[in-house]
PDB file of N, CA and C in Angstrom:
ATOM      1  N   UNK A   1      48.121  -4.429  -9.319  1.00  0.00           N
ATOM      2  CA  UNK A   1      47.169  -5.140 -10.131  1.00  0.00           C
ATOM      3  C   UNK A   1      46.089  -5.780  -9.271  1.00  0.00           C
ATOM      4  N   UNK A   2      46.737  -6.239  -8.341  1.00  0.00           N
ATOM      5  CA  UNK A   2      45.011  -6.629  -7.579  1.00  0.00           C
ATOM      6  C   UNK A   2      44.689  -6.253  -6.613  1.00  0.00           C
ATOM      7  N   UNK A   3      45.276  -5.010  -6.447  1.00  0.00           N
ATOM      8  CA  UNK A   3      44.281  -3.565  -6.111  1.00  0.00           C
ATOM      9  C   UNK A   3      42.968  -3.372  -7.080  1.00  0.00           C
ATOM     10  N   UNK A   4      43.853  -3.179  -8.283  1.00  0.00           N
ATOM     11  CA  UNK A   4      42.534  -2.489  -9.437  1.00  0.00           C
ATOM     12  C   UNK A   4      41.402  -3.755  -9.852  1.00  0.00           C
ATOM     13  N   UNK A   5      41.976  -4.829  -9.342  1.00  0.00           N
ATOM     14  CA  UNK A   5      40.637  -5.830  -8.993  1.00  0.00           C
ATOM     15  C   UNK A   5      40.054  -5.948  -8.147  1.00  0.00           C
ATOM     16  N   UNK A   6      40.315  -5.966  -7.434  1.00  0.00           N
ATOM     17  CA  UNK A   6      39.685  -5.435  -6.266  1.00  0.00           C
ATOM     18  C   UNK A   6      38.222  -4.463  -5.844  1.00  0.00           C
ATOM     19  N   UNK A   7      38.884  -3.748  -5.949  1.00  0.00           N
ATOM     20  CA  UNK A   7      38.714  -1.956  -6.881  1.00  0.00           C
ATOM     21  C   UNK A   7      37.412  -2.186  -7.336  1.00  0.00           C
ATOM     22  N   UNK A   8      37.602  -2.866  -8.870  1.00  0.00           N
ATOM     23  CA  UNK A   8      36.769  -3.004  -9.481  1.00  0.00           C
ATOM     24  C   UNK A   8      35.219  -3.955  -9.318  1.00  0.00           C
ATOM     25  N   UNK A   9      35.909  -5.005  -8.062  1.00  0.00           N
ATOM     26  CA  UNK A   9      34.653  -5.662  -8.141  1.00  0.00           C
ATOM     27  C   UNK A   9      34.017  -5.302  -6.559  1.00  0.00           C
ATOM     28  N   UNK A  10      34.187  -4.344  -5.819  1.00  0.00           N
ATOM     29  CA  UNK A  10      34.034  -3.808  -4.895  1.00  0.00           C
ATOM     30  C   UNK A  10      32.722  -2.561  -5.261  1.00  0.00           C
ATOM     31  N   UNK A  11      33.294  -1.946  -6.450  1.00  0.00           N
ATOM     32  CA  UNK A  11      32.080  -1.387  -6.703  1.00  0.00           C
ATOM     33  C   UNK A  11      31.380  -2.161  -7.533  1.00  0.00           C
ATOM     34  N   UNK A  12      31.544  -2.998  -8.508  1.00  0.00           N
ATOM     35  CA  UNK A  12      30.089  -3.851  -8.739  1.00  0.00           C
ATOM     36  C   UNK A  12      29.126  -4.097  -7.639  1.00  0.00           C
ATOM     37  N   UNK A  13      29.873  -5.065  -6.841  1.00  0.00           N
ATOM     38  CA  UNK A  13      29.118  -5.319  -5.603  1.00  0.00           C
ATOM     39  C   UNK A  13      28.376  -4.178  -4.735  1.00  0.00           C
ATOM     40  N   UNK A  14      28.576  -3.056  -4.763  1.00  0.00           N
ATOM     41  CA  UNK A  14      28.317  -1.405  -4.350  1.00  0.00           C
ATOM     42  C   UNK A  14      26.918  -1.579  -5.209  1.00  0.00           C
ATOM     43  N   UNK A  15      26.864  -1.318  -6.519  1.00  0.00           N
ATOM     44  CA  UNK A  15      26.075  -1.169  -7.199  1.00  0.00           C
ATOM     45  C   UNK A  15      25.103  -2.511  -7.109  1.00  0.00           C
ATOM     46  N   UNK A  16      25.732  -3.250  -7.317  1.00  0.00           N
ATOM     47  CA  UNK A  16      24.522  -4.221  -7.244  1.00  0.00           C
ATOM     48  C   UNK A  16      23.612  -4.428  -5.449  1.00  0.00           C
ATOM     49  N   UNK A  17      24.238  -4.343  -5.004  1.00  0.00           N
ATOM     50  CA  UNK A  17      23.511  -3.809  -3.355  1.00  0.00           C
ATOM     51  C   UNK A  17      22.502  -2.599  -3.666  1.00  0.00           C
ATOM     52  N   UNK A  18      22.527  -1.270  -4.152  1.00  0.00           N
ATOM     53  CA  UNK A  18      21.999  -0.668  -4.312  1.00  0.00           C
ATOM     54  C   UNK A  18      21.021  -0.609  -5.264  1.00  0.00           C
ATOM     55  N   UNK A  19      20.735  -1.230  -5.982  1.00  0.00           N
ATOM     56  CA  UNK A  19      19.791  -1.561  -7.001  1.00  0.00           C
ATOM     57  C   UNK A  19      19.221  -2.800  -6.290  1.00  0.00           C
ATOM     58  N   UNK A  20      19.861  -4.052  -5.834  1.00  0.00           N
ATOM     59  CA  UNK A  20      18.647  -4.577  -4.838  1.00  0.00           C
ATOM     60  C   UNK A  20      17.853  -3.758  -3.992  1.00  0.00           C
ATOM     61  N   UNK A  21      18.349  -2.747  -2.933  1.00  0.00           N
ATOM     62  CA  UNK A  21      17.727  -1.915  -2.485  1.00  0.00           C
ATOM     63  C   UNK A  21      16.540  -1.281  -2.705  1.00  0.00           C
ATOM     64  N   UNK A  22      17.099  -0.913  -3.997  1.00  0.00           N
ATOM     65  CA  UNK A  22      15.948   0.178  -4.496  1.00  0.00           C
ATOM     66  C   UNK A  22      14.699  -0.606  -5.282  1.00  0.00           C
ATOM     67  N   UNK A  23      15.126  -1.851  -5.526  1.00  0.00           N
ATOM     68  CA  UNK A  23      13.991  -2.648  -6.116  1.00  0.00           C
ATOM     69  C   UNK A  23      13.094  -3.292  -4.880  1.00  0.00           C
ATOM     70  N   UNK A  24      13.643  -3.431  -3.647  1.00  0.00           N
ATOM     71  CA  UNK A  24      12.832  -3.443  -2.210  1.00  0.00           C
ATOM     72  C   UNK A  24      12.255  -2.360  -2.019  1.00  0.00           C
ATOM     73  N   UNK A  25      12.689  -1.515  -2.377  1.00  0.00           N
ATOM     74  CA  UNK A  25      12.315  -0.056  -1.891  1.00  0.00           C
ATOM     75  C   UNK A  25      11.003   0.227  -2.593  1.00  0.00           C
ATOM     76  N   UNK A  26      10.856  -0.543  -4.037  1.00  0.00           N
ATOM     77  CA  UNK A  26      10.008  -0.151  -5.117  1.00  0.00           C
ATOM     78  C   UNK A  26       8.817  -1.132  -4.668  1.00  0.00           C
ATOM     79  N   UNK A  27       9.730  -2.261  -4.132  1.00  0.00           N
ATOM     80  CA  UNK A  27       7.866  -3.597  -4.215  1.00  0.00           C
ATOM     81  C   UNK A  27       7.476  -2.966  -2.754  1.00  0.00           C
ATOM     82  N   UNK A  28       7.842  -2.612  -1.932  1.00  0.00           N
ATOM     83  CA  UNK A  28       7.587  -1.890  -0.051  1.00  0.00           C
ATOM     84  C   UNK A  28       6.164  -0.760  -0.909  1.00  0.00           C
ATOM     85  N   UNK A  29       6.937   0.343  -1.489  1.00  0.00           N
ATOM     86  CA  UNK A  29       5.550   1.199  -2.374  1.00  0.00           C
ATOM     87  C   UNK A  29       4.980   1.025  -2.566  1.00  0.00           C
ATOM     88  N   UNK A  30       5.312   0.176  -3.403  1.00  0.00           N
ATOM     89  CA  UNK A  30       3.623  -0.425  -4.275  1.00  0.00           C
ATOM     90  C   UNK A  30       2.714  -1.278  -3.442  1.00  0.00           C
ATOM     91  N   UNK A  31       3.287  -2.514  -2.669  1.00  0.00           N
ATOM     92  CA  UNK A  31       2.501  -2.507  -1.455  1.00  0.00           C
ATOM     93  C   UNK A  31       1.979  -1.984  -0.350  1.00  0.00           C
ATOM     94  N   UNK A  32       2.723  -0.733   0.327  1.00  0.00           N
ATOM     95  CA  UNK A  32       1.739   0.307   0.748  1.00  0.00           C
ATOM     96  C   UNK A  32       1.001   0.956  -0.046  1.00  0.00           C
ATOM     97  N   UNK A  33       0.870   1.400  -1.076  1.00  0.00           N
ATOM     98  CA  UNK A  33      -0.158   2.030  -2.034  1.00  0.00           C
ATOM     99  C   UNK A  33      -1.106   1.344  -2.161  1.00  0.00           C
ATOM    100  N   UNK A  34      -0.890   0.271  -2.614  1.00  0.00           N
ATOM    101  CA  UNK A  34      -2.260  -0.710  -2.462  1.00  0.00           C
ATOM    102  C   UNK A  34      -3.061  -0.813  -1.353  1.00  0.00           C
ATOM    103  N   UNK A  35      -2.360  -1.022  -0.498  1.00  0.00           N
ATOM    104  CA  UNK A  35      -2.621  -1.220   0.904  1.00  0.00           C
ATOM    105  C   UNK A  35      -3.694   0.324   1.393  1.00  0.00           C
ATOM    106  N   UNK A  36      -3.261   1.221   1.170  1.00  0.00           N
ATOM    107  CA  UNK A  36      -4.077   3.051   0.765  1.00  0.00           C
ATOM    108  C   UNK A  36      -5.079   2.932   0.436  1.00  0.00           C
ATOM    109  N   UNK A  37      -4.919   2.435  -0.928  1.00  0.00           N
ATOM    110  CA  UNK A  37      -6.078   2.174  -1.572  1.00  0.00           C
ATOM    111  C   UNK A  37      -7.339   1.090  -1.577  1.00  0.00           C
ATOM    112  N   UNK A  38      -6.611   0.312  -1.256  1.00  0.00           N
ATOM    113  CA  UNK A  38      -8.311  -0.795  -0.268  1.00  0.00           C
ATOM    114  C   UNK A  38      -8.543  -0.151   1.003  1.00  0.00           C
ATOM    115  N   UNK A  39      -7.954   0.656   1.902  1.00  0.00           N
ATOM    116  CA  UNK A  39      -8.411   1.509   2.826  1.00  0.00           C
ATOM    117  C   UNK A  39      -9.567   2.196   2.734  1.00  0.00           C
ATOM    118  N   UNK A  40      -9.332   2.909   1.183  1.00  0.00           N
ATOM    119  CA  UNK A  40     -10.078   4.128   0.849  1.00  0.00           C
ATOM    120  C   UNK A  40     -11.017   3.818  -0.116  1.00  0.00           C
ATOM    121  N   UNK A  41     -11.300   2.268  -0.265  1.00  0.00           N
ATOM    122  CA  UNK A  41     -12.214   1.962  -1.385  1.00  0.00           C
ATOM    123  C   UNK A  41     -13.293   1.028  -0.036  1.00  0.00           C
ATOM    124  N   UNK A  42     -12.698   0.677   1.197  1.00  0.00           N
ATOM    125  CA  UNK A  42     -13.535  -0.316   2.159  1.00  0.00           C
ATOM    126  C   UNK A  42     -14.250   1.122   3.084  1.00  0.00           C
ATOM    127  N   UNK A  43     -13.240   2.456   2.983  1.00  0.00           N
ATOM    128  CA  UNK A  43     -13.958   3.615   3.693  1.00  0.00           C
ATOM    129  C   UNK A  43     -15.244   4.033   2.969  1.00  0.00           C
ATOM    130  N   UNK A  44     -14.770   4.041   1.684  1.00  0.00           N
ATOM    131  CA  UNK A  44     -16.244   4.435   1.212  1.00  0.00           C
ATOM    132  C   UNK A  44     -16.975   3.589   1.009  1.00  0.00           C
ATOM    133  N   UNK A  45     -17.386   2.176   0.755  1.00  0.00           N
ATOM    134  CA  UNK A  45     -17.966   1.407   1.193  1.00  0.00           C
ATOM    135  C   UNK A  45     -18.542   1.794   2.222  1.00  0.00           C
ATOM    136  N   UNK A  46     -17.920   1.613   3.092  1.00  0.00           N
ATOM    137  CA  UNK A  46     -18.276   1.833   4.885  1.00  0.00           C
ATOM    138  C   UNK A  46     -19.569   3.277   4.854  1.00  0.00           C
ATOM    139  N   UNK A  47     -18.804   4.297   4.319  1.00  0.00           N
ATOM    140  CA  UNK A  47     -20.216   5.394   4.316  1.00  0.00           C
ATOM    141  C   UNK A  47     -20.971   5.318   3.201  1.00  0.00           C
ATOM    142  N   UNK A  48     -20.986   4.514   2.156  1.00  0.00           N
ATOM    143  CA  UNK A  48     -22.142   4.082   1.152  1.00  0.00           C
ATOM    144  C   UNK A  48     -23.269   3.437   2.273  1.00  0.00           C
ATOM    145  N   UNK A  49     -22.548   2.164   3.078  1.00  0.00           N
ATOM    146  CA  UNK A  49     -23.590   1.146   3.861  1.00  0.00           C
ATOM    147  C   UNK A  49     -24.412   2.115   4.916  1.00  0.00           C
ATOM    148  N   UNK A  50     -23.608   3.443   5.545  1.00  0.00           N
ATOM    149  CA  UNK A  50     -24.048   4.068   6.783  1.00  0.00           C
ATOM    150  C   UNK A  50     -25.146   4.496   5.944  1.00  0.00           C
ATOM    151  N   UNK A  51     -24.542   5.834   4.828  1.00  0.00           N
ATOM    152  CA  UNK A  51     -26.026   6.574   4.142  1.00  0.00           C
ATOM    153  C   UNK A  51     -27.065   5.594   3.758  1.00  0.00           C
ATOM    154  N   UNK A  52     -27.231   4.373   3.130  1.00  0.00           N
ATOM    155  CA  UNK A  52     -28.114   3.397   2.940  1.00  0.00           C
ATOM    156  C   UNK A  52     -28.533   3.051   4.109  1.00  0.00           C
ATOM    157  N   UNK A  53     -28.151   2.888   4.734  1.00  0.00           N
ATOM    158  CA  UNK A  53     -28.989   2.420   6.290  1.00  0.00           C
ATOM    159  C   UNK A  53     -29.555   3.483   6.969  1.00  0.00           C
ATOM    160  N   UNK A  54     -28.878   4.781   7.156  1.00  0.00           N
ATOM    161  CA  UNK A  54     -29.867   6.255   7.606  1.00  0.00           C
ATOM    162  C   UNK A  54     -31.165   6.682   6.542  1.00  0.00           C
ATOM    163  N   UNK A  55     -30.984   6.466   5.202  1.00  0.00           N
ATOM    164  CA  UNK A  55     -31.997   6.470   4.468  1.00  0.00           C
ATOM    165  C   UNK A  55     -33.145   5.632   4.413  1.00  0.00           C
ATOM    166  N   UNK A  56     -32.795   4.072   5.024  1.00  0.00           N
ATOM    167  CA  UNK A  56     -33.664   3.112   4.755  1.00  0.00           C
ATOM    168  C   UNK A  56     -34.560   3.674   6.577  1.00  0.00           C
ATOM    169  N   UNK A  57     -33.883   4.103   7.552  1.00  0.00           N
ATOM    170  CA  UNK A  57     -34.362   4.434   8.379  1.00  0.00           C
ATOM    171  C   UNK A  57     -34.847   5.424   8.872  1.00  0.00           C
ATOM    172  N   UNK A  58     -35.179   6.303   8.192  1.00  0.00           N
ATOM    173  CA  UNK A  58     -35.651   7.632   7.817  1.00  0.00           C
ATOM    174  C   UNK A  58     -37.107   7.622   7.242  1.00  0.00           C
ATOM    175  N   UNK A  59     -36.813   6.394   6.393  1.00  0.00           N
ATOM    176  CA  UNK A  59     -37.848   6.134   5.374  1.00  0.00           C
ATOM    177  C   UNK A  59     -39.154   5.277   6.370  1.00  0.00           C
ATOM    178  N   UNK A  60     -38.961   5.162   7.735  1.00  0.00           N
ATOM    179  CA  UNK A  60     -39.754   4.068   8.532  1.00  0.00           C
ATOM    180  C   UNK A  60     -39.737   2.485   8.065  1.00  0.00           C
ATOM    181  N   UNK A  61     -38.859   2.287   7.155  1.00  0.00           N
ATOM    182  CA  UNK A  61     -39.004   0.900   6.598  1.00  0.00           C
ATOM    183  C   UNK A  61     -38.380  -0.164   7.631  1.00  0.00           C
ATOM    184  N   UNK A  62     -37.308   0.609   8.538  1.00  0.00           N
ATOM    185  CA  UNK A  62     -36.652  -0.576   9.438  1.00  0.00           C
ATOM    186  C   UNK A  62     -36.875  -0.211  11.043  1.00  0.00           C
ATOM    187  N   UNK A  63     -37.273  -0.661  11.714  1.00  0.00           N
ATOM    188  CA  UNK A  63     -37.640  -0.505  13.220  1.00  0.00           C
ATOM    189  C   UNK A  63     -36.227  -0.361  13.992  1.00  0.00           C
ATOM    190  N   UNK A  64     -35.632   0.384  14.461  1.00  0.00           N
ATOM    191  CA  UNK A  64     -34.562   0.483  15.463  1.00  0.00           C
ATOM    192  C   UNK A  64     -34.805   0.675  16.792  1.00  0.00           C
ATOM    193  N   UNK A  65     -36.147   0.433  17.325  1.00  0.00           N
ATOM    194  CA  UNK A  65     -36.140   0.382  18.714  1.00  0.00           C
ATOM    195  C   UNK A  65     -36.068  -1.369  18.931  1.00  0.00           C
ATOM    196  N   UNK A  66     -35.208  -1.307  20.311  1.00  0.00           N
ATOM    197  CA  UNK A  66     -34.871  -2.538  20.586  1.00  0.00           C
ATOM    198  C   UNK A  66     -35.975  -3.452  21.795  1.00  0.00           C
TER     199      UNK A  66
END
């Protein structure tokens, strides 16, 4: 008999470890994904500002000799 208690709360504890896990596992994702994605929204930014600045300097409007 308290074997099969044992037993029994041995795998609760199993399971409930593993579902903490995987709910770390889930907020870790979603914060690297995010993390991806302001990458790839500050990259294009980044070559919006370059093409706007090769255009504005193309155009003779900004002096780049120093």
């Amino acid at each position: 008999m308290i074997n099969s208690v044992g037993n029994a709360g041995g795998a609760g504890l199993i399971a409930a470890v593993m579902k903490e896990a995987t709910a770390t596992q889930d907020v870790e994702f979603a914060l690297l994904k995010k993390s991806q994605d302001m990458d790839k929204a500050n990259g294009e930014s980044a070559l919006q500002l370059i093409a706007s600045a090769t255009a504005a300097t193309s155009s003779g409007r900004i002096d780049i000799h120093v």
